[in-house]
PDB file of N, CA and C in Angstrom:
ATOM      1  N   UNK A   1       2.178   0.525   9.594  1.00  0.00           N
ATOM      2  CA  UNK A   1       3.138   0.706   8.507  1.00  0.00           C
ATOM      3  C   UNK A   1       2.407   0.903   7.184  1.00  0.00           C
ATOM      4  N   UNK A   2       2.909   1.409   6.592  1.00  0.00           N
ATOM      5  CA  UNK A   2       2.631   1.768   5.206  1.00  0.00           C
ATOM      6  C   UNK A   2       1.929   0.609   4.408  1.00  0.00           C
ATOM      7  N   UNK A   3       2.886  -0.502   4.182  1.00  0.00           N
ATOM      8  CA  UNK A   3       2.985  -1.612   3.391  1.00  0.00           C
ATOM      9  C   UNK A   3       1.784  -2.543   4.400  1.00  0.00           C
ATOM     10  N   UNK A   4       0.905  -2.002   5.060  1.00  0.00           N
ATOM     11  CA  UNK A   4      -0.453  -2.887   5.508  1.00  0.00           C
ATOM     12  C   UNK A   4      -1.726  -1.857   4.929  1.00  0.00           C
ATOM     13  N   UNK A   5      -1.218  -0.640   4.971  1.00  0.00           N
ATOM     14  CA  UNK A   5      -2.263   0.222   4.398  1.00  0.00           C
ATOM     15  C   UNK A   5      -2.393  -0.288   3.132  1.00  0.00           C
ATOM     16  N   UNK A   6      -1.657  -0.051   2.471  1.00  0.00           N
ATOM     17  CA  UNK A   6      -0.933  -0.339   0.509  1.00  0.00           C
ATOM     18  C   UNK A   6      -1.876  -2.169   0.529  1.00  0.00           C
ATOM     19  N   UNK A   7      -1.692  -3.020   1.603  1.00  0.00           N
ATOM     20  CA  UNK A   7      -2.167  -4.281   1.331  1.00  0.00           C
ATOM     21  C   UNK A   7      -3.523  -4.046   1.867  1.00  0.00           C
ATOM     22  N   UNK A   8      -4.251  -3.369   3.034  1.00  0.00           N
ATOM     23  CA  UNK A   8      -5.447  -3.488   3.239  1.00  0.00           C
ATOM     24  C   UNK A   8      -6.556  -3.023   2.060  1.00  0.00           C
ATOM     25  N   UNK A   9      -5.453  -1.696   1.317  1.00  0.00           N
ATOM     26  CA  UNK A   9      -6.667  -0.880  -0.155  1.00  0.00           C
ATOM     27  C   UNK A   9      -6.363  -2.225  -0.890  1.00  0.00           C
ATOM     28  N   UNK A  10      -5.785  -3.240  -1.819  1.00  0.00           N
ATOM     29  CA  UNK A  10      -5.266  -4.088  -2.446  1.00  0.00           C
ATOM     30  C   UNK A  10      -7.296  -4.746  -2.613  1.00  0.00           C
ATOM     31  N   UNK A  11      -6.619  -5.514  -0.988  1.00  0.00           N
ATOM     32  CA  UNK A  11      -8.073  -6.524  -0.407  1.00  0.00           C
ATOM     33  C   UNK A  11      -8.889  -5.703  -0.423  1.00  0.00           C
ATOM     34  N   UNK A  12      -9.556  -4.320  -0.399  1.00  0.00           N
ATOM     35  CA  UNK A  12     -10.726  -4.058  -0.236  1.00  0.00           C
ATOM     36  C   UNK A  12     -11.043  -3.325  -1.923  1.00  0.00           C
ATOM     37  N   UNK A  13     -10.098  -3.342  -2.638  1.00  0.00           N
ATOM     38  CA  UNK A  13      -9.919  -2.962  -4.091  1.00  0.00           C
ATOM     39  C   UNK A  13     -10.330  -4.379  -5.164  1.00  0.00           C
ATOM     40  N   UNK A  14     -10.140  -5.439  -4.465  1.00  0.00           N
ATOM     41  CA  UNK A  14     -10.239  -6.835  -4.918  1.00  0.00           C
ATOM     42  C   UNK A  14      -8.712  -6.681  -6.248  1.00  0.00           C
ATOM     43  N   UNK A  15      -7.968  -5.907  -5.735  1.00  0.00           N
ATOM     44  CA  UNK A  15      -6.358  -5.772  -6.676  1.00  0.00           C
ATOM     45  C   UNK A  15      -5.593  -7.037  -6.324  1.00  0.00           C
ATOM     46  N   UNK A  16      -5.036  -8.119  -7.072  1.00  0.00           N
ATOM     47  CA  UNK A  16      -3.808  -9.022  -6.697  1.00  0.00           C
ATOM     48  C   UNK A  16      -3.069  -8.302  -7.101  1.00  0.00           C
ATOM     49  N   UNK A  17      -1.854  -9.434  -5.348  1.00  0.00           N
ATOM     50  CA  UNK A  17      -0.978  -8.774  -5.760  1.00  0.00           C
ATOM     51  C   UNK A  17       0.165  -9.081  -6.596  1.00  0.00           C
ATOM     52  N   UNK A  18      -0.237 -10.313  -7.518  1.00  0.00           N
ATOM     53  CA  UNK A  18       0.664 -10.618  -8.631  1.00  0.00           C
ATOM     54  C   UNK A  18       0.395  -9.664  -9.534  1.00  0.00           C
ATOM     55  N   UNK A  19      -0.663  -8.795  -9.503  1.00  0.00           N
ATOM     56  CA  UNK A  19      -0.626  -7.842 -10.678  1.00  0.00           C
ATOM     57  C   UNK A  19      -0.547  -6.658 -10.338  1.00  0.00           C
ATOM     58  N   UNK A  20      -0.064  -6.348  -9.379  1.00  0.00           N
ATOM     59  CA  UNK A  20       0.890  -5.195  -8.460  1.00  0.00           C
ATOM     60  C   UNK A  20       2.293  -5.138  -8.842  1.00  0.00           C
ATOM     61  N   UNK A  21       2.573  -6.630  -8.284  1.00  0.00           N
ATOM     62  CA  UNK A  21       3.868  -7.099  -8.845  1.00  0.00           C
ATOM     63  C   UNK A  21       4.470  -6.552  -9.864  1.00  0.00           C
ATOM     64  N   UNK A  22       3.949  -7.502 -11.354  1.00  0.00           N
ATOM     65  CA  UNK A  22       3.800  -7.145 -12.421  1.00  0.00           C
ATOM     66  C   UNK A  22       4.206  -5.911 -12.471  1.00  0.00           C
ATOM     67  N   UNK A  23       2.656  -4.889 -12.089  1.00  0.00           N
ATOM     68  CA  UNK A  23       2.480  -3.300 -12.882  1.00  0.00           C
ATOM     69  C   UNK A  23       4.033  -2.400 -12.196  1.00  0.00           C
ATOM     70  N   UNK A  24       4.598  -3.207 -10.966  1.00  0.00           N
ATOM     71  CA  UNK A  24       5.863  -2.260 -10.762  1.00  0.00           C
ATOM     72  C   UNK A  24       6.990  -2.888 -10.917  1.00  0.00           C
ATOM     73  N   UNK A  25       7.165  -3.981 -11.485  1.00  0.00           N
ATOM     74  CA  UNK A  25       8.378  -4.459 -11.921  1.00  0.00           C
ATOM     75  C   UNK A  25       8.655  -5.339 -10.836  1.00  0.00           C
ATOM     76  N   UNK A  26       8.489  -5.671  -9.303  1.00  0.00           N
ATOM     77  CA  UNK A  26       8.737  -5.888  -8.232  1.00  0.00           C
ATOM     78  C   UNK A  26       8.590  -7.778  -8.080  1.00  0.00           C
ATOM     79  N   UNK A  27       9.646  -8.320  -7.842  1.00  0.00           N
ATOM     80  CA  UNK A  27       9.340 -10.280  -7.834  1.00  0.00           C
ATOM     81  C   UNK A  27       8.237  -9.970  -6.353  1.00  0.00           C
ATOM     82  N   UNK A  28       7.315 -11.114  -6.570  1.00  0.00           N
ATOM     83  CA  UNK A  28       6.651 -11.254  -5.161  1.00  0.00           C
ATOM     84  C   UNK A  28       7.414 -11.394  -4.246  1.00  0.00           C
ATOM     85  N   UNK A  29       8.373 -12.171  -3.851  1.00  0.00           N
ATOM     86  CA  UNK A  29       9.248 -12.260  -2.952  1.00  0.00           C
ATOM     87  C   UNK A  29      10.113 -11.117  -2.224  1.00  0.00           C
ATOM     88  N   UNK A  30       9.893  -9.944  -3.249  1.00  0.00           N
ATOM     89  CA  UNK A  30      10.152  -8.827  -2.523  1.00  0.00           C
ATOM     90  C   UNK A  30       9.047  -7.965  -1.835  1.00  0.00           C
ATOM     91  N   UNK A  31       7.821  -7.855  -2.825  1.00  0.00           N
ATOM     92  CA  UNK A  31       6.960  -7.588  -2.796  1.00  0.00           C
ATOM     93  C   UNK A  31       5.917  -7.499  -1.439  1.00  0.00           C
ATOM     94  N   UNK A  32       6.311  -8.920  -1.142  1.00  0.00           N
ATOM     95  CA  UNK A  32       4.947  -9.873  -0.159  1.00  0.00           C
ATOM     96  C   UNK A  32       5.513  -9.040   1.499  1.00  0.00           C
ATOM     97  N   UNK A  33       7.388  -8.946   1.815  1.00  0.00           N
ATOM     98  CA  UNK A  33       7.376  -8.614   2.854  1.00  0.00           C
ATOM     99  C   UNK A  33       7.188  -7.020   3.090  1.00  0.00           C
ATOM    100  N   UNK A  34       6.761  -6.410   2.056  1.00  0.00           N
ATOM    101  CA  UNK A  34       6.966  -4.839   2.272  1.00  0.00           C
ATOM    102  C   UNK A  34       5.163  -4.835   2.562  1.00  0.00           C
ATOM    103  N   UNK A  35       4.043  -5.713   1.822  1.00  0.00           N
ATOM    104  CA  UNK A  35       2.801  -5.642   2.243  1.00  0.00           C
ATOM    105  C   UNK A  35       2.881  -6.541   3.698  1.00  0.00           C
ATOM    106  N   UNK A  36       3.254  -7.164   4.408  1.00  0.00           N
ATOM    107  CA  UNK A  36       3.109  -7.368   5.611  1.00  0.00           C
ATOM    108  C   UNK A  36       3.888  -6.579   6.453  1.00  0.00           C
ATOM    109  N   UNK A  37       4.210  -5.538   6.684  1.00  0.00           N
ATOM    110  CA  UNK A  37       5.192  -5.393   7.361  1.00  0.00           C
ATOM    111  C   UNK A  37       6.681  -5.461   8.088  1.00  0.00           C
ATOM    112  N   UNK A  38       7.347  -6.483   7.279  1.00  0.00           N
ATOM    113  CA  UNK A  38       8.260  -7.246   7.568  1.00  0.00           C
ATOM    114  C   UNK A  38       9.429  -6.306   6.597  1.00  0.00           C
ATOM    115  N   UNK A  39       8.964  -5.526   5.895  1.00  0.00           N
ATOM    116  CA  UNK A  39      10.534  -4.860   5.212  1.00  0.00           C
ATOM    117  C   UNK A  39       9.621  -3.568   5.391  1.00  0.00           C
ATOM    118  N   UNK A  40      10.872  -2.738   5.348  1.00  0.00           N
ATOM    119  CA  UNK A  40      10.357  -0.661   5.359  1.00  0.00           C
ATOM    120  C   UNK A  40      10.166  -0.680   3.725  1.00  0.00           C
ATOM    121  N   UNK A  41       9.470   0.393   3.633  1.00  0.00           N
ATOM    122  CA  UNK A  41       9.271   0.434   2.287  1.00  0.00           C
ATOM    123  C   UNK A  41      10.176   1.692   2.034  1.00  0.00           C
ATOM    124  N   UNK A  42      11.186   2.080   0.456  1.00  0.00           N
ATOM    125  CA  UNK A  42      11.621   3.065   0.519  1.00  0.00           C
ATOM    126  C   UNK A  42      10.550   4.204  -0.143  1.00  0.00           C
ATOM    127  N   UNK A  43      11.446   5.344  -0.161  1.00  0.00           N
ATOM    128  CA  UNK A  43      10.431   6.522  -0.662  1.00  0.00           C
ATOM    129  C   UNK A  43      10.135   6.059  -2.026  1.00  0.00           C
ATOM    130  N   UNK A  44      11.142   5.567  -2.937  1.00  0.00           N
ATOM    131  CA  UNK A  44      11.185   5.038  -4.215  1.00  0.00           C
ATOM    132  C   UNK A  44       9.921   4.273  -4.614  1.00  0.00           C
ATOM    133  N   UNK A  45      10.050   3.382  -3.971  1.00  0.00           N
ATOM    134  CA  UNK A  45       9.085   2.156  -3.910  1.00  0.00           C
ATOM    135  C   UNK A  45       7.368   2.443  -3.856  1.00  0.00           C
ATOM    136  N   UNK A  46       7.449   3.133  -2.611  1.00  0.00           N
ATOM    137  CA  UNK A  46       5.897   3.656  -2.505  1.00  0.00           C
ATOM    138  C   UNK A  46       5.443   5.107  -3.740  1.00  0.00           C
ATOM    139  N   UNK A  47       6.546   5.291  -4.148  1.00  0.00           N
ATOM    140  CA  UNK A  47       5.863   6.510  -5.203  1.00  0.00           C
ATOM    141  C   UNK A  47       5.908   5.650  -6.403  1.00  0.00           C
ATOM    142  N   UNK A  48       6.295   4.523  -6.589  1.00  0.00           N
ATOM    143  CA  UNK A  48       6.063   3.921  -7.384  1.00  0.00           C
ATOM    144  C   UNK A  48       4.786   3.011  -7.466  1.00  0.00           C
ATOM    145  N   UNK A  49       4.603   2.094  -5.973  1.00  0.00           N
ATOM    146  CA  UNK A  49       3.184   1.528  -5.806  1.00  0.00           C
ATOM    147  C   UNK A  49       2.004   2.651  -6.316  1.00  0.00           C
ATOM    148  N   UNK A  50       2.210   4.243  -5.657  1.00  0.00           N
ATOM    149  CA  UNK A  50       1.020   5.039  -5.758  1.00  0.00           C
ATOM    150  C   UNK A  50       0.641   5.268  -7.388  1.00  0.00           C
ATOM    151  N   UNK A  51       1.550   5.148  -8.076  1.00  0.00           N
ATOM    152  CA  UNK A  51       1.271   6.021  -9.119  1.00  0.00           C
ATOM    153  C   UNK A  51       0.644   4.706  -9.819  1.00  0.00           C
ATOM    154  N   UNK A  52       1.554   2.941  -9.617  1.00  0.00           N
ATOM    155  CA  UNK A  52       1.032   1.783 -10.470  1.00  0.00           C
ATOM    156  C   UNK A  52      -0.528   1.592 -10.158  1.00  0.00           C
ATOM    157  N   UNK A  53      -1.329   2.123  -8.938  1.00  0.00           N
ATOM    158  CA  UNK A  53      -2.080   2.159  -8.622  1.00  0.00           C
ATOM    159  C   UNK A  53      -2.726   3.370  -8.908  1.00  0.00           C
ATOM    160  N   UNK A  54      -2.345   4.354  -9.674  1.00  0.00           N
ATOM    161  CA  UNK A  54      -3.406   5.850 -10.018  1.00  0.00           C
ATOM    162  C   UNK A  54      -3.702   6.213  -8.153  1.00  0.00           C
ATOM    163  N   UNK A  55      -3.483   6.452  -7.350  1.00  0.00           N
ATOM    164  CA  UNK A  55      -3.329   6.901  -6.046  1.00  0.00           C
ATOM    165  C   UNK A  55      -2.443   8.060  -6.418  1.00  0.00           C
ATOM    166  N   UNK A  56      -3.236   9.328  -4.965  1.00  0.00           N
ATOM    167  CA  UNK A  56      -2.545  10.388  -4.245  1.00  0.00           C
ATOM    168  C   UNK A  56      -1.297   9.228  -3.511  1.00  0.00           C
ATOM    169  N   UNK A  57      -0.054   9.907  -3.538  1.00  0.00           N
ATOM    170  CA  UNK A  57       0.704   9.516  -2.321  1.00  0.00           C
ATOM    171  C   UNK A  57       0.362  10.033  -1.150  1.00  0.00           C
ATOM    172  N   UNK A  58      -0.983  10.750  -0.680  1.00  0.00           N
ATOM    173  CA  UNK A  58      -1.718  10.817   0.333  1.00  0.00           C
ATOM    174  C   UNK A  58      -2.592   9.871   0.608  1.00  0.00           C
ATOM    175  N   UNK A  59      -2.718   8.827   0.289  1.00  0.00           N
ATOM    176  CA  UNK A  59      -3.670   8.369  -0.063  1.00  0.00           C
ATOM    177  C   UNK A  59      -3.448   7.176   1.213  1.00  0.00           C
ATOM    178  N   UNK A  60      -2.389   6.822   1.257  1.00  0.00           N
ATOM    179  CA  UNK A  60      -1.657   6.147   2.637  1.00  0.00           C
ATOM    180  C   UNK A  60      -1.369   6.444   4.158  1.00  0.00           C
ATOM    181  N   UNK A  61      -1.394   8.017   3.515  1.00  0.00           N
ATOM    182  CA  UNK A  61      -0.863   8.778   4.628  1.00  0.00           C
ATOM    183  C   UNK A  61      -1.346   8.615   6.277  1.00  0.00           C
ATOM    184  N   UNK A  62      -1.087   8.999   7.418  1.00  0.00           N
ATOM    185  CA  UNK A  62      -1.531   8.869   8.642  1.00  0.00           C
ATOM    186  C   UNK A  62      -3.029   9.607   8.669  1.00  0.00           C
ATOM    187  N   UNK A  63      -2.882  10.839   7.856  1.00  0.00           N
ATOM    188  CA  UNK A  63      -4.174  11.796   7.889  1.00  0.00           C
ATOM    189  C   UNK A  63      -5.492  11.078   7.285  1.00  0.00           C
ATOM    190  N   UNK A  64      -5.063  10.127   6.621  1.00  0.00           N
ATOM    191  CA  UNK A  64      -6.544   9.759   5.977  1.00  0.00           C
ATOM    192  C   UNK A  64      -7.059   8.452   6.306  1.00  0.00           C
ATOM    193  N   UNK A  65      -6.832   7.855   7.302  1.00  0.00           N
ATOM    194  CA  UNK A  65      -7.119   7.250   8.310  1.00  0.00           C
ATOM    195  C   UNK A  65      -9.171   7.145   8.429  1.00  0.00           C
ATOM    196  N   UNK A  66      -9.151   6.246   8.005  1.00  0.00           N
ATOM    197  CA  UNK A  66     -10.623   5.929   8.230  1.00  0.00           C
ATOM    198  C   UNK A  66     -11.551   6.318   9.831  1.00  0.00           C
ATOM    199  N   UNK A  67     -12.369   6.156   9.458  1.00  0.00           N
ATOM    200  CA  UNK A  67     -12.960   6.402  10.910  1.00  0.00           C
ATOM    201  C   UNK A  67     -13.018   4.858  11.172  1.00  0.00           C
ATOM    202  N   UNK A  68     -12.530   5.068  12.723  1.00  0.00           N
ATOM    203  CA  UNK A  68     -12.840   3.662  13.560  1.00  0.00           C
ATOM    204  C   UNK A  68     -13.710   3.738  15.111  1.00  0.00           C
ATOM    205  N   UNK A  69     -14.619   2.779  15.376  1.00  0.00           N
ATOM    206  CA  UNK A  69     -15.367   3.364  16.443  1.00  0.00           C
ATOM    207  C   UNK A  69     -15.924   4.431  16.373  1.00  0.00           C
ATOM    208  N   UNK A  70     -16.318   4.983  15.424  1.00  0.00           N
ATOM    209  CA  UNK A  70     -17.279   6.430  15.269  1.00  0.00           C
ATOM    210  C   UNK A  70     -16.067   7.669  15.594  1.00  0.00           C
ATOM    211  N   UNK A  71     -15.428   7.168  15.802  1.00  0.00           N
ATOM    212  CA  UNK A  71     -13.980   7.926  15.736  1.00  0.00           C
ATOM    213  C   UNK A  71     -13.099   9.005  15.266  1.00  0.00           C
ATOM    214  N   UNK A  72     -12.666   9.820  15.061  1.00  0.00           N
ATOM    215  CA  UNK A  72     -11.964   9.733  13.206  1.00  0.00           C
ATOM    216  C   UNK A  72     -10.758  10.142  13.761  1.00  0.00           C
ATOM    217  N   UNK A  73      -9.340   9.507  13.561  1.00  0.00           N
ATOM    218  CA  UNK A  73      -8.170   9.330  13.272  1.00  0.00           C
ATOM    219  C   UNK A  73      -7.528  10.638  13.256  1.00  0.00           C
ATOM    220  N   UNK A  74      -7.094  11.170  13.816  1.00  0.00           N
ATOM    221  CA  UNK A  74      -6.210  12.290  13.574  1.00  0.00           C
ATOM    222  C   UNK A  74      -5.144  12.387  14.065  1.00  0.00           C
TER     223      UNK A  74
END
């Protein structure tokens, strides 16, 4: 899901996410279940995370998928 990608860049960005929160207007309590997986995120929402974050809305996408196992994701 989206909202583990959006939380895995966060942790490897060293970004909190009270100041995610914050930069999109969003209470943690809404916040916390869309980075675990537990709520869908709408289209709204994530063009809003991308931009509070200076991110492509590609930037999540399925295509850019890291390499895993010498791998690469496609």
């Amino acid at each position: 899901m989206i909202g583990l990608k959006v939380k895995k860049y966060l942790d490897e960005k060293g970004i909190k996410y009270s100041f995610l929160s914050e930069k999109i207007g969003m209470p943690m309590n809404l916040l916390s279940p869309l980075l675990n997986g537990k709520r869908k995120m709408s289209v709204e929402e994530y063009f809003t995370i991308c931009e509070a974050l200076g991110v492509s809305v590609d930037t999540f996408s399925p295509e850019n998928e890291s390499e895993e196992d010498g791998k690469e994701v496609v």
